[in-house]
N, C-alpha and C. Protein backbone atom coordinates (compact mmCIF):
# COMPACT_ATOMS: atom_id res chain seq x y z
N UNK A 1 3.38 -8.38 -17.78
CA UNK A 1 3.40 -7.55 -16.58
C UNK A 1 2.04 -7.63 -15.88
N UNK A 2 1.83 -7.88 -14.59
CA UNK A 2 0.83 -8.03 -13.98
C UNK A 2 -0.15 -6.22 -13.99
N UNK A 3 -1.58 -6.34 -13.64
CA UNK A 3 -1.92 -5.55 -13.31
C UNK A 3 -1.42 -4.26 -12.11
N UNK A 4 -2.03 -3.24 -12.05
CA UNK A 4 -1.43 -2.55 -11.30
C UNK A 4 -2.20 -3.53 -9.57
N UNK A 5 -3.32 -3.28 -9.99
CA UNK A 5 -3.77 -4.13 -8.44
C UNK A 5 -3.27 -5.28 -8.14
N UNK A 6 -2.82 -5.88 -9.02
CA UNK A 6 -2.25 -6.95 -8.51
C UNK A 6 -0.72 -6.90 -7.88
N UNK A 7 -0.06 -5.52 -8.42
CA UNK A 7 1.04 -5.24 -8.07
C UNK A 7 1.45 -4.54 -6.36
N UNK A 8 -0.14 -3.94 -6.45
CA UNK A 8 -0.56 -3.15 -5.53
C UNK A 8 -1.02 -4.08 -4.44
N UNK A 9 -1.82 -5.22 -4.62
CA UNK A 9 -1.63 -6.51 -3.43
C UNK A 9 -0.63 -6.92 -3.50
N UNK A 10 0.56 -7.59 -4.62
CA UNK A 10 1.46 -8.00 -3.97
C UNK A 10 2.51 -7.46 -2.58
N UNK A 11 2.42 -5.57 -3.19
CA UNK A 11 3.25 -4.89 -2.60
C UNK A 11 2.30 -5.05 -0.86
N UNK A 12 1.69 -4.90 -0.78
CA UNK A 12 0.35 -5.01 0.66
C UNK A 12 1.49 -5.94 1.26
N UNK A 13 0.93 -7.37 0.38
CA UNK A 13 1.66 -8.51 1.08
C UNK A 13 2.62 -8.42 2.21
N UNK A 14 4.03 -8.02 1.14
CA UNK A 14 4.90 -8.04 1.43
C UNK A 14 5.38 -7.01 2.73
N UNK A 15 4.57 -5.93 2.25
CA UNK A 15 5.05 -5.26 3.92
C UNK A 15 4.12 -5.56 4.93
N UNK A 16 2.82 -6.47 5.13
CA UNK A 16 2.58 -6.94 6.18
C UNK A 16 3.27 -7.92 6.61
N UNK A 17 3.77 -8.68 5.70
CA UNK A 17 4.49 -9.81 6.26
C UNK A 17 5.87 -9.56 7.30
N UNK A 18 6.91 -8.82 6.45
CA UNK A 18 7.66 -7.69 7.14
C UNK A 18 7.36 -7.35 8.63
N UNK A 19 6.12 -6.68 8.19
CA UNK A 19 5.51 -6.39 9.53
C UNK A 19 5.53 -7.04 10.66
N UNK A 20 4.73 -8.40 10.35
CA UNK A 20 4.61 -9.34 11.29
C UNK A 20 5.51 -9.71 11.99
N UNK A 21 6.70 -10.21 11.04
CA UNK A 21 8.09 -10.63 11.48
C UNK A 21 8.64 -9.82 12.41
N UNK A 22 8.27 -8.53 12.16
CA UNK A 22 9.21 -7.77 12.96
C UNK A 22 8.66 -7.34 14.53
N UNK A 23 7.31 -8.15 14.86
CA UNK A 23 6.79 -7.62 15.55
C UNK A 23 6.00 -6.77 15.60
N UNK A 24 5.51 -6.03 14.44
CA UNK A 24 4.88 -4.37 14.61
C UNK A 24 3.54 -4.76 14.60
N UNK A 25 3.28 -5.64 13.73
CA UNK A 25 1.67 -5.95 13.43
C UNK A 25 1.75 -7.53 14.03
N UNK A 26 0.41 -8.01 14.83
CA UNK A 26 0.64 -8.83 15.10
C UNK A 26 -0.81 -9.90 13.98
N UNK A 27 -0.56 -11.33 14.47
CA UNK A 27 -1.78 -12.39 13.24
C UNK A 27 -2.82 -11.96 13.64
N UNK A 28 -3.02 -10.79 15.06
CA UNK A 28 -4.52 -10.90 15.13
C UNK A 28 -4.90 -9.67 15.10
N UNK A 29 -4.29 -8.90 14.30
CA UNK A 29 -4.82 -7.52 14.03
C UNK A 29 -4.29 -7.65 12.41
N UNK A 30 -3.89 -8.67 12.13
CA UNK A 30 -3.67 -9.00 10.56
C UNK A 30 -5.25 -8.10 9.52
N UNK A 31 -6.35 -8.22 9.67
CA UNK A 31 -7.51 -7.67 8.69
C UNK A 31 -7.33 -6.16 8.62
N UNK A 32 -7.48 -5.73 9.79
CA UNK A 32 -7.65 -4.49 9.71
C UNK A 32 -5.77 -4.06 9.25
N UNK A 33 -4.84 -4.42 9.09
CA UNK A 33 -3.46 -3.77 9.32
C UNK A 33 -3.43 -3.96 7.65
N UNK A 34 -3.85 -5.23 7.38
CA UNK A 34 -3.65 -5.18 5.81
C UNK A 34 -4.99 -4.33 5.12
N UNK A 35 -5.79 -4.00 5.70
CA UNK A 35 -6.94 -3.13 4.74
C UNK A 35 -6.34 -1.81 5.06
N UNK A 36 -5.71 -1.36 5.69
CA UNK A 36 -5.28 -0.03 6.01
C UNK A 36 -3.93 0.06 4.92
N UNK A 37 -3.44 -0.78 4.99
CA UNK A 37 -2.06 -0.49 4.24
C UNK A 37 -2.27 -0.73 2.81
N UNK A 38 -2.95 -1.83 2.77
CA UNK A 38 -3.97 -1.73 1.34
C UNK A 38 -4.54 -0.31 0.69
N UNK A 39 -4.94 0.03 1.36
CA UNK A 39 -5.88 1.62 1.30
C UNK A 39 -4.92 2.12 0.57
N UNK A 40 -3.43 2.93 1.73
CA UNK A 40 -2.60 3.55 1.49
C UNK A 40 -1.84 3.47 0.55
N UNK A 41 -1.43 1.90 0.05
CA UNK A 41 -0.66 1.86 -1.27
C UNK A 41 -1.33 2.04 -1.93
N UNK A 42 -2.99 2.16 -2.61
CA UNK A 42 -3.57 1.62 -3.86
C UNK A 42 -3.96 3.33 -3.77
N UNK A 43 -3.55 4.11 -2.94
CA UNK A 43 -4.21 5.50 -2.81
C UNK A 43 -2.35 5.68 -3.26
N UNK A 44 -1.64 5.74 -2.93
CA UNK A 44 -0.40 6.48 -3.48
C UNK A 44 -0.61 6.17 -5.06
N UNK A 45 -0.74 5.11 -5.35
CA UNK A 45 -0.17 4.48 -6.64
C UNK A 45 -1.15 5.07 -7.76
N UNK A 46 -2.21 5.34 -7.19
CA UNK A 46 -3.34 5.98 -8.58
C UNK A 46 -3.33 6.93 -8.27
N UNK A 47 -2.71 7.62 -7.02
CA UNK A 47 -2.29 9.61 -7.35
C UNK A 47 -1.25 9.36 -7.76
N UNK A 48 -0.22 8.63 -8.03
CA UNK A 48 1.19 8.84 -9.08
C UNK A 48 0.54 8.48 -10.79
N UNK A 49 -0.17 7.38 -10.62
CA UNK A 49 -0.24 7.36 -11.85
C UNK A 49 -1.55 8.39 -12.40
N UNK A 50 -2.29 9.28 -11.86
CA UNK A 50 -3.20 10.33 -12.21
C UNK A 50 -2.86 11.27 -11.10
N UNK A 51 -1.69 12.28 -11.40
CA UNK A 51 -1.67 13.14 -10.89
C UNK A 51 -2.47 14.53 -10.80
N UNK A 52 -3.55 14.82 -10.02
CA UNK A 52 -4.19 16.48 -10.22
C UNK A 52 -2.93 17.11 -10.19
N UNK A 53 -3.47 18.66 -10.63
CA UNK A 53 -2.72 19.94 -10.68
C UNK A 53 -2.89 20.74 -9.12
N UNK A 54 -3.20 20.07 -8.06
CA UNK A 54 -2.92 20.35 -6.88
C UNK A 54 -2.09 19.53 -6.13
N UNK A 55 -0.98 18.58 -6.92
CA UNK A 55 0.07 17.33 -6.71
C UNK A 55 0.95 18.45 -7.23
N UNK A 56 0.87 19.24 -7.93
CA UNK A 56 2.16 19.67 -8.51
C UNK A 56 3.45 19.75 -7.83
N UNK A 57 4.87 19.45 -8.07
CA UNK A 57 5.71 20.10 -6.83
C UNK A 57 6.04 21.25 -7.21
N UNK A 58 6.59 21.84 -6.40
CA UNK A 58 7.08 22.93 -6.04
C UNK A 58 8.37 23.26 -6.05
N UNK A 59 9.03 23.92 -6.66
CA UNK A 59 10.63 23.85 -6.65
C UNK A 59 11.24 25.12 -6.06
């Protein structure tokens, strides 16, 4: 099983690419669209896998 970062760039990848295709992001705002979405997945994925007690839900 690969690392989590590595799972965590693959996943990047794949929804910029997505992206591109679809029009939303274009090749020349490609750096900044993948460091942002980069950010955001590698920030979800290590608050799921280390959740604080201010993540708690709420039922």
């Amino acid at each position: 099983m690969a690392s989590i970062d590595e799972q965590v760039l693959r996943a990047t990848k794949e929804i910029v690419v997505k992206f591109i295709e679809g029009g939303r992001i274009s090749p020349a705002g490609f750096t900044d669209s993948f460091k942002n979405i980069y950010d955001t997945v590698h920030d979800t994925v290590k608050r799921r896998a280390h959740p604080s007690s201010s993540d708690d839900h709420k039922a």
